[in-house]
C-alpha atoms as a PDB file:
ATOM      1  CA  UNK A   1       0.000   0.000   0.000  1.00  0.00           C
ATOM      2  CA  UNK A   2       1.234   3.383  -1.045  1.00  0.00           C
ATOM      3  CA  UNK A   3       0.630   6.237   1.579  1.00  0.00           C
ATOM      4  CA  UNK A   4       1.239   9.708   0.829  1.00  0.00           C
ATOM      5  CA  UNK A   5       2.220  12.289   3.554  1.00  0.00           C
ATOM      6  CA  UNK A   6      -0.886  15.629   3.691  1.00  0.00           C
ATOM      7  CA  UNK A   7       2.079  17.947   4.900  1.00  0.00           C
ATOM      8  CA  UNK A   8       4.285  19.497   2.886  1.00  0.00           C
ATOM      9  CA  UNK A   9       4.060  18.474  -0.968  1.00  0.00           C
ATOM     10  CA  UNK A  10       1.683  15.623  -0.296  1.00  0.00           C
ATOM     11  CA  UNK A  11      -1.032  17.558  -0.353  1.00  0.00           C
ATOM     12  CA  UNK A  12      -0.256  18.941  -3.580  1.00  0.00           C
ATOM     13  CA  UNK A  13       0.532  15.383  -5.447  1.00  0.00           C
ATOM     14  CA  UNK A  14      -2.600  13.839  -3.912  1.00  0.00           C
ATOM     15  CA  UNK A  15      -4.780  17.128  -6.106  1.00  0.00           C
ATOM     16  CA  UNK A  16      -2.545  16.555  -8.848  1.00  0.00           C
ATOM     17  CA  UNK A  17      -3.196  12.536  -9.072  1.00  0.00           C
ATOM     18  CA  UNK A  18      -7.080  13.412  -8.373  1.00  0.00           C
ATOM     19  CA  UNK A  19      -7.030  15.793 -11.543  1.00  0.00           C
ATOM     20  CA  UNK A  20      -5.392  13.890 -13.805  1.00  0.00           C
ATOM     21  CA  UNK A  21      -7.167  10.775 -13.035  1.00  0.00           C
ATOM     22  CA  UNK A  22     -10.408  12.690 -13.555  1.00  0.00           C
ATOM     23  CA  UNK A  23      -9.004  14.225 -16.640  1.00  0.00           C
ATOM     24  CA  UNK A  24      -8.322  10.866 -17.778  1.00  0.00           C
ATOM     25  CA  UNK A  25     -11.948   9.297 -16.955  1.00  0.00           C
ATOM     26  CA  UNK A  26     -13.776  12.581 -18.833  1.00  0.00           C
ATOM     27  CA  UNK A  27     -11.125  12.390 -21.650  1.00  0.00           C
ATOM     28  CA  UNK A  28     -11.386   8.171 -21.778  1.00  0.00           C
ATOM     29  CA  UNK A  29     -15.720   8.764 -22.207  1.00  0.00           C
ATOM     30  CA  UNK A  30     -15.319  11.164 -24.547  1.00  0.00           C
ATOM     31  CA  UNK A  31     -12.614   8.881 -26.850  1.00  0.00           C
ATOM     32  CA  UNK A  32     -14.712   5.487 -25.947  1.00  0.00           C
ATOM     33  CA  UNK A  33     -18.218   7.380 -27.215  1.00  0.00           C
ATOM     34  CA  UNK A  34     -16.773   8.599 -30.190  1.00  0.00           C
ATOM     35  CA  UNK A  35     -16.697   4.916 -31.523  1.00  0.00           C
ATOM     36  CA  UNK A  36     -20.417   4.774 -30.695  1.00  0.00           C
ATOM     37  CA  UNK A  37     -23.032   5.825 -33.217  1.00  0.00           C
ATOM     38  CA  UNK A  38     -25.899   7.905 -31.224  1.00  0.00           C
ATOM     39  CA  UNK A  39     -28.682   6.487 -31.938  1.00  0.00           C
ATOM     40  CA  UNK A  40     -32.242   7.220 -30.383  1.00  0.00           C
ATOM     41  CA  UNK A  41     -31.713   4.209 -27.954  1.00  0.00           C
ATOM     42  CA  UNK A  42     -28.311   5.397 -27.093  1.00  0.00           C
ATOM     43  CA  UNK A  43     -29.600   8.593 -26.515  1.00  0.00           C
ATOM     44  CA  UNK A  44     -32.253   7.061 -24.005  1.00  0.00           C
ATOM     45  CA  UNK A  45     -29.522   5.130 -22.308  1.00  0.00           C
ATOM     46  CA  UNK A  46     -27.809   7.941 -21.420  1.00  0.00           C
ATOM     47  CA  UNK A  47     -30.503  10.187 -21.032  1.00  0.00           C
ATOM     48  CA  UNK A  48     -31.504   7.267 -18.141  1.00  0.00           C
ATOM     49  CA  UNK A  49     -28.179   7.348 -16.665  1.00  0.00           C
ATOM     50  CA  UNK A  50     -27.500  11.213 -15.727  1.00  0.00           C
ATOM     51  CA  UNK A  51     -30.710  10.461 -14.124  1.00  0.00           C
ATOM     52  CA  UNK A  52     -29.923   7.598 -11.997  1.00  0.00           C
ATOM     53  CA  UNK A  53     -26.303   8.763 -11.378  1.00  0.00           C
ATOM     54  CA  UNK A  54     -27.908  11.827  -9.609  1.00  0.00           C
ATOM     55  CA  UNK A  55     -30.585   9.804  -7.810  1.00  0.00           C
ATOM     56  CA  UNK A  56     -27.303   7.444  -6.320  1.00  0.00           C
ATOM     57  CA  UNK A  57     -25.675  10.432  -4.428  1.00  0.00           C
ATOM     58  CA  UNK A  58     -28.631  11.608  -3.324  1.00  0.00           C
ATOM     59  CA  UNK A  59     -30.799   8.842  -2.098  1.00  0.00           C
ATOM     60  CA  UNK A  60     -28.211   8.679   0.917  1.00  0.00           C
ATOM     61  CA  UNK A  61     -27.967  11.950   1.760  1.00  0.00           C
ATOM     62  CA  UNK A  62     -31.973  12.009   2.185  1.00  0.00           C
ATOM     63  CA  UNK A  63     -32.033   8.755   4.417  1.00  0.00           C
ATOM     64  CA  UNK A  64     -28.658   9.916   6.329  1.00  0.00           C
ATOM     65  CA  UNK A  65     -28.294  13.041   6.455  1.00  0.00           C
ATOM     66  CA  UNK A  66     -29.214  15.782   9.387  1.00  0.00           C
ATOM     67  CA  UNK A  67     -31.963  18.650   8.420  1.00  0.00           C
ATOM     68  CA  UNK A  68     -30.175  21.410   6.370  1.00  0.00           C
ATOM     69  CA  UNK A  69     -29.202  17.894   3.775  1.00  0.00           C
ATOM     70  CA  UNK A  70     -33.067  16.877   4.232  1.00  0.00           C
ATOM     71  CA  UNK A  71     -34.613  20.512   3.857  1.00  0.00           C
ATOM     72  CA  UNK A  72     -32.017  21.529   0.885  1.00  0.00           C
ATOM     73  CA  UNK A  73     -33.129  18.233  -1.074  1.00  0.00           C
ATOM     74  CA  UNK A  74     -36.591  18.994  -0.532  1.00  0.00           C
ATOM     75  CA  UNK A  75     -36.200  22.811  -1.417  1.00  0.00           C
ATOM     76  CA  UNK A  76     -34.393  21.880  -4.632  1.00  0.00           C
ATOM     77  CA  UNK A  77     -36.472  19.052  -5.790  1.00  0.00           C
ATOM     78  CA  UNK A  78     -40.287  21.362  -5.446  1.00  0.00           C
ATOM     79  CA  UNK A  79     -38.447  24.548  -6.947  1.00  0.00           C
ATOM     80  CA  UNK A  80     -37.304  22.221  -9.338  1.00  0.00           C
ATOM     81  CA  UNK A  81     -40.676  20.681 -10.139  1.00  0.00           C
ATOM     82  CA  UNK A  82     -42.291  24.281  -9.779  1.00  0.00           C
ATOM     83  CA  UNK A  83     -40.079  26.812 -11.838  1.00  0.00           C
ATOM     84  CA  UNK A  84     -38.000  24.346 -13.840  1.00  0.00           C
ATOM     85  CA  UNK A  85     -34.793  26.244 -13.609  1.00  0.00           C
ATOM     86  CA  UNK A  86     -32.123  24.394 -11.863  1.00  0.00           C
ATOM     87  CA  UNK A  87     -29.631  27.121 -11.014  1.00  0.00           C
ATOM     88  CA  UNK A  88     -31.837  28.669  -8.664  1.00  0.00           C
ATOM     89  CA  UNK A  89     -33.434  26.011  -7.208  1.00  0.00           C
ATOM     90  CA  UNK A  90     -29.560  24.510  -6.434  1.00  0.00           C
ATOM     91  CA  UNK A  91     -28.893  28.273  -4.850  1.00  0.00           C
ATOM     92  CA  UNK A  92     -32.409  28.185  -3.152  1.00  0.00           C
ATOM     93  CA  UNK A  93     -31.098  25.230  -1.286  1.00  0.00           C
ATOM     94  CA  UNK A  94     -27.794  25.720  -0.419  1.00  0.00           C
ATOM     95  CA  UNK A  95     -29.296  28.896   1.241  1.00  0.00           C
ATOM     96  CA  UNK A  96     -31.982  26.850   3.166  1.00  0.00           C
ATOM     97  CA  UNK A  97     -29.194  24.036   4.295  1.00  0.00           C
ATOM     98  CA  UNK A  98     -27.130  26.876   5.817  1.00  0.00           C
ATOM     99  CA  UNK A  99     -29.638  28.426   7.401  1.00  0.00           C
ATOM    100  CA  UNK A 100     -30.765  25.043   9.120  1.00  0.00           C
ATOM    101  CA  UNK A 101     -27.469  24.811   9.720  1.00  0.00           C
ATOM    102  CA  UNK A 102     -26.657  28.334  10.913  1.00  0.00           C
ATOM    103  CA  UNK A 103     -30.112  28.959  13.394  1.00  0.00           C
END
């Protein structure tokens, strides 16, 4: 097992590996999909999975988490359903998480 000190320059080479490995897993998706023809059923598939990927981190967070994670979901998700804009419905409840969190 490889450890990696957080003082000094570790800090710094453990960003640097997380970049470049993301890099790598954006870059890889892009190169792998451009073998793929997009058809309507591809377009479903991954229609389906930004969709499911989203409902995976936050299924937890709503069964788990304290009040400002509960509160923020549920502010996001109805001014999401209601307005259809997701920029301020993300800022609506970030506010409403820190002020559970802050009161």
């Amino acid at each position: 097992m490889i450890t990696v000190s957080t003082t000094g320059s570790g800090a710094m080479v453990i960003v640097v590996v997380m970049a470049v490995v993301t890099l790598a897993t954006r870059w890889g998706g892009v190169y792998v999909m451009s073998f793929v023809p997009i058809s309507d059923r591809v377009t479903r598939f991954i229609e389906a999975m930004s969709g499911s990927v989203l409902v995976a981190l936050l299924a937890p967070m709503a069964v788990s988490g304290d009040n400002g994670a509960r509160l923020a979901l549920l502010t996001t998700a109805t001014l999401m359903l209601l307005f259809r804009k997701p920029l301020p419905a993300i800022a609506a409840g970030i506010v409403a998480a820190a002020l559970v969190r802050y009161l």
